[in-house]
C-alpha atoms as a PDB file:
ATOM      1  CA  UNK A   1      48.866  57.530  56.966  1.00  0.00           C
ATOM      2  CA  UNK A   2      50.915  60.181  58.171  1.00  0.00           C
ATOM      3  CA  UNK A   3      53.440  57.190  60.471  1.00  0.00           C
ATOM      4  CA  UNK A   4      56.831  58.157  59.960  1.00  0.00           C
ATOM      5  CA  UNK A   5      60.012  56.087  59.223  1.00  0.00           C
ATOM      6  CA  UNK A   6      62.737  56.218  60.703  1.00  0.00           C
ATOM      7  CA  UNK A   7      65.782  54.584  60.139  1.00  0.00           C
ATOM      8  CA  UNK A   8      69.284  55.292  61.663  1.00  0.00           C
ATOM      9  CA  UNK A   9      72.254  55.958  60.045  1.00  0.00           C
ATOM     10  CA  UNK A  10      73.038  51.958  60.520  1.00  0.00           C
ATOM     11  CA  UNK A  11      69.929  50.894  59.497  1.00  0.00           C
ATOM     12  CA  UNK A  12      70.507  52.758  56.350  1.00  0.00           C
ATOM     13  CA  UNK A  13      74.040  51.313  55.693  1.00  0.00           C
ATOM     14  CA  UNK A  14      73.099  48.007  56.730  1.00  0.00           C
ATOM     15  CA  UNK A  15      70.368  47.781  53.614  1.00  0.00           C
ATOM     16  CA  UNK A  16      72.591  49.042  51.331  1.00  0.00           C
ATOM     17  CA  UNK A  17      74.947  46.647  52.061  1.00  0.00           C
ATOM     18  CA  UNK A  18      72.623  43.623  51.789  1.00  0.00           C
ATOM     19  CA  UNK A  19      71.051  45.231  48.933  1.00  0.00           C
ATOM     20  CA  UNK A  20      74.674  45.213  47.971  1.00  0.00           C
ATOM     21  CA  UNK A  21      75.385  41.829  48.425  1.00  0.00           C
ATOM     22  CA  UNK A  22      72.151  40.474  46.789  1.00  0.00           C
ATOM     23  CA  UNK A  23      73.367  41.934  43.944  1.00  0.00           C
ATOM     24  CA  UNK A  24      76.836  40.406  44.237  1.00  0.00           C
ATOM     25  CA  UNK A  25      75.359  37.305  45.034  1.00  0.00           C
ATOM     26  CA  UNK A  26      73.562  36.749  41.965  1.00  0.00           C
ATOM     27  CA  UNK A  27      75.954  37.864  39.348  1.00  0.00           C
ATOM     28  CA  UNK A  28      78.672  35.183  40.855  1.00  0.00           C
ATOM     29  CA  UNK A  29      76.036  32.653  40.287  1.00  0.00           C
ATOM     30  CA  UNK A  30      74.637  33.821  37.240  1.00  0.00           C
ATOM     31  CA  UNK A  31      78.697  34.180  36.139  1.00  0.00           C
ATOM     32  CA  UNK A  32      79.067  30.268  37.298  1.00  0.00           C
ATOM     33  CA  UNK A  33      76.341  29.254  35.709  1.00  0.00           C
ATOM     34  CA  UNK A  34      77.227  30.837  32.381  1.00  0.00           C
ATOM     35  CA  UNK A  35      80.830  29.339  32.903  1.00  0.00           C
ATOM     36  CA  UNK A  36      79.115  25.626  33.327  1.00  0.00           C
ATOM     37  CA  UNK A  37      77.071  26.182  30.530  1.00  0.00           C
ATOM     38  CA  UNK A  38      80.181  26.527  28.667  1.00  0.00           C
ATOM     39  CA  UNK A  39      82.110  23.775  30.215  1.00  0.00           C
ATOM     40  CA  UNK A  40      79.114  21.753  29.169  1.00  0.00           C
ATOM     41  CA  UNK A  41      79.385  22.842  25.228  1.00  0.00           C
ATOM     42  CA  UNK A  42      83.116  23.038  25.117  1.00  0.00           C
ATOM     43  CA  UNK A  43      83.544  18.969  24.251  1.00  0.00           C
ATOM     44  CA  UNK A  44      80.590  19.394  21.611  1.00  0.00           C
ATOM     45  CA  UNK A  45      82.298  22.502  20.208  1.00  0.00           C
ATOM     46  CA  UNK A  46      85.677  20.222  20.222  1.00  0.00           C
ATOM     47  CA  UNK A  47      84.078  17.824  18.813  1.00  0.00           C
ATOM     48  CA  UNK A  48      81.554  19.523  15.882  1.00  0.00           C
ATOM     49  CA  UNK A  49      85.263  20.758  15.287  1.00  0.00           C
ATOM     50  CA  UNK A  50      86.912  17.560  14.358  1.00  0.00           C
ATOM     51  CA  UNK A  51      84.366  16.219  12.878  1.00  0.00           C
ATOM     52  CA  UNK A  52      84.468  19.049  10.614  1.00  0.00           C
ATOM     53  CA  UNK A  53      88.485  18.400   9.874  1.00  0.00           C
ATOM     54  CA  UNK A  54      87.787  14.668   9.037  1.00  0.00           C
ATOM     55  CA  UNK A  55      84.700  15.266   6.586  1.00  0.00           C
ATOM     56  CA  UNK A  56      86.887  17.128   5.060  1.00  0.00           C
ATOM     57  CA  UNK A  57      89.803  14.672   4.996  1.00  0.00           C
ATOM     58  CA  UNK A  58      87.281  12.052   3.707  1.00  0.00           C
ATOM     59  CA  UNK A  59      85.939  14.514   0.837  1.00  0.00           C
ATOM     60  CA  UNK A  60      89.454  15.206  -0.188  1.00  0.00           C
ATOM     61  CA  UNK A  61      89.859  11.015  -0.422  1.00  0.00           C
ATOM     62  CA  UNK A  62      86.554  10.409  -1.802  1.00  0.00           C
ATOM     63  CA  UNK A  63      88.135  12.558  -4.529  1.00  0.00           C
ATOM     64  CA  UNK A  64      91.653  10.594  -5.031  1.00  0.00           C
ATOM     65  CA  UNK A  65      89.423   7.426  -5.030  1.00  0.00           C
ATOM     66  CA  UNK A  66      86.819   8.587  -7.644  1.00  0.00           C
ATOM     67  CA  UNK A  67      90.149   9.728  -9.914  1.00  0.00           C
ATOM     68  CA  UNK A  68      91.711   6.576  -9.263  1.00  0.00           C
ATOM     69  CA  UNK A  69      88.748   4.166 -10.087  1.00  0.00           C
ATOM     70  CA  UNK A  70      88.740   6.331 -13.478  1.00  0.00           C
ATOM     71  CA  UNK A  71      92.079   5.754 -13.991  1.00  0.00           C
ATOM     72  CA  UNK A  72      91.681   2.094 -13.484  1.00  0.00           C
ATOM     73  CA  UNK A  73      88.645   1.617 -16.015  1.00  0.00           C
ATOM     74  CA  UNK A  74      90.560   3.494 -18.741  1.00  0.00           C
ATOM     75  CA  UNK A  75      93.340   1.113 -17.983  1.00  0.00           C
ATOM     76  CA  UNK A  76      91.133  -2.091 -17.780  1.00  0.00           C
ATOM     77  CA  UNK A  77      89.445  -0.615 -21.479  1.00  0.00           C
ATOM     78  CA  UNK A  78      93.116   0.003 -22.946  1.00  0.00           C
ATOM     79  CA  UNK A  79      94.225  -3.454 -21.684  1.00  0.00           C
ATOM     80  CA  UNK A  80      91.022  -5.288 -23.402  1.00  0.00           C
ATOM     81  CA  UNK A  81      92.032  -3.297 -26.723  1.00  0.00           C
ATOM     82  CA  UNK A  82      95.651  -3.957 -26.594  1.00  0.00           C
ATOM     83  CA  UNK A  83      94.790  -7.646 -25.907  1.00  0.00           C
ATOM     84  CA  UNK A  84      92.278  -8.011 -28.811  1.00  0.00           C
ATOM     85  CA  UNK A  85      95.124  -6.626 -31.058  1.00  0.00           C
ATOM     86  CA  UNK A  86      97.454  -9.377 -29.766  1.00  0.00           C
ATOM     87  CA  UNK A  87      94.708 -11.967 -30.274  1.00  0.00           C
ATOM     88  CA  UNK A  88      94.782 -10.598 -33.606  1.00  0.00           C
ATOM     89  CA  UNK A  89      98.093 -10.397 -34.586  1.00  0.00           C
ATOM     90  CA  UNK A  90      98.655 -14.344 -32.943  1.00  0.00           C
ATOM     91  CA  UNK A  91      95.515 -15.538 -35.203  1.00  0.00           C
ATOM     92  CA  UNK A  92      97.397 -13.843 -38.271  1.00  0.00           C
ATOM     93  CA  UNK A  93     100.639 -14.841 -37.315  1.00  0.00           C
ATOM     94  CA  UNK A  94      98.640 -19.090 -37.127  1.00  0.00           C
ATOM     95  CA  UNK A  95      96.427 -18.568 -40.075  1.00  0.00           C
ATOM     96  CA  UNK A  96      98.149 -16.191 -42.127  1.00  0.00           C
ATOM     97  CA  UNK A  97      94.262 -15.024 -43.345  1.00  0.00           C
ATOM     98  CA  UNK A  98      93.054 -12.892 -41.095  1.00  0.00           C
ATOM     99  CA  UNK A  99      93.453  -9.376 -42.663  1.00  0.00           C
ATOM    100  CA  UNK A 100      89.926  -8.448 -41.711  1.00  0.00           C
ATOM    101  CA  UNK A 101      90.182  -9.155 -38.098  1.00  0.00           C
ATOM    102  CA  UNK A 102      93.623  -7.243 -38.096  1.00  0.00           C
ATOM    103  CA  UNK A 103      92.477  -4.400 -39.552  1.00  0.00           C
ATOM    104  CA  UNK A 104      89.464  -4.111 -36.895  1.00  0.00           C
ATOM    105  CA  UNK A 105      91.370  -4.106 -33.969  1.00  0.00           C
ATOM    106  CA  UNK A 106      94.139  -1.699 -35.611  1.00  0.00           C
ATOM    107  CA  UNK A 107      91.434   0.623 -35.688  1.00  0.00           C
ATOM    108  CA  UNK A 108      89.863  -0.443 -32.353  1.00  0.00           C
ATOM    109  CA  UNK A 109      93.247   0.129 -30.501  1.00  0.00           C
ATOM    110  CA  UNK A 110      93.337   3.498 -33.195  1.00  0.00           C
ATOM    111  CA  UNK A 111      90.248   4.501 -31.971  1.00  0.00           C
ATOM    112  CA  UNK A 112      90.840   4.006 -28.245  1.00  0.00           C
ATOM    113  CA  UNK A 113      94.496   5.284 -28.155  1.00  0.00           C
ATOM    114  CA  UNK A 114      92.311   8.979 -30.262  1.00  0.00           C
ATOM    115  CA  UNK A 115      89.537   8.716 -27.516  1.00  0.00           C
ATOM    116  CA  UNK A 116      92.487   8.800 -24.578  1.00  0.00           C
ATOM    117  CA  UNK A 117      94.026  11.613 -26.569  1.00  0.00           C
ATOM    118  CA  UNK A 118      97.440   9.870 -27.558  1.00  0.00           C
ATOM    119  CA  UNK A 119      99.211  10.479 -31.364  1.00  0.00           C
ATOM    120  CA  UNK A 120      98.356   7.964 -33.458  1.00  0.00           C
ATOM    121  CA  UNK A 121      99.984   8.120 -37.172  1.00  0.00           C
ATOM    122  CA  UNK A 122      97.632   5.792 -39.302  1.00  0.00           C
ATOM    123  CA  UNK A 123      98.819   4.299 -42.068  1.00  0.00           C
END
């Protein structure tokens, strides 16, 4: 147990270097594989990123569509009201009798035009 080692002075340098360079070695391909890696997720980033932009874009029309449709059904009920009235009013105008029926859809198309939050002055 008591063998001695010897190195020179170039032995010595020599592995350092290549200790050296092992190390180099490995942290440019440890570097290229982290920069594939990212290559790799860059499209999917890209892409999570868009997809992102247009659910928003389709939330923001879900919204106009939802308003709209609402506007349309309180158009399609005033329209129904506003056509019973005439219906009304043409039956009177025919028969001359039809108080009743003219009184009902004066307060139907009351009623509606209260609900929708428009002045009405009954008299």
């Amino acid at each position: 147990m008591d063998t001695v080692i010897q190195f020179s002075v170039g032995q010595f340098i020599a592995v350092i270097l290549g200790i050296c360079g092992a190390i180099v070695t490995i942290s440019a391909a440890v570097t290229v594989l982290i920069k594939t890696a990212q290559k790799i997720k860059e499209p999917e980033k890209e892409q999570n990123e868009r997809i992102t932009a247009l659910e928003k874009k389709v939330e923001k029309h879900d919204r106009f569509f939802d308003n709209d449709n609402r506007r349309m059904i309180e158009y399609e009920k005033g329209s129904t009201v506003t056509q019973q009235a005439l219906l009304a009013l043409l039956s009177h105008a025919i028969n001359g009798n039809n108080d009743e029926e003219l009184k009902k859809a004066k307060s139907n198309l009351e009623q509606y035009l209260i609900g929708r939050g428009g002045n009405v002055n009954a008299t």
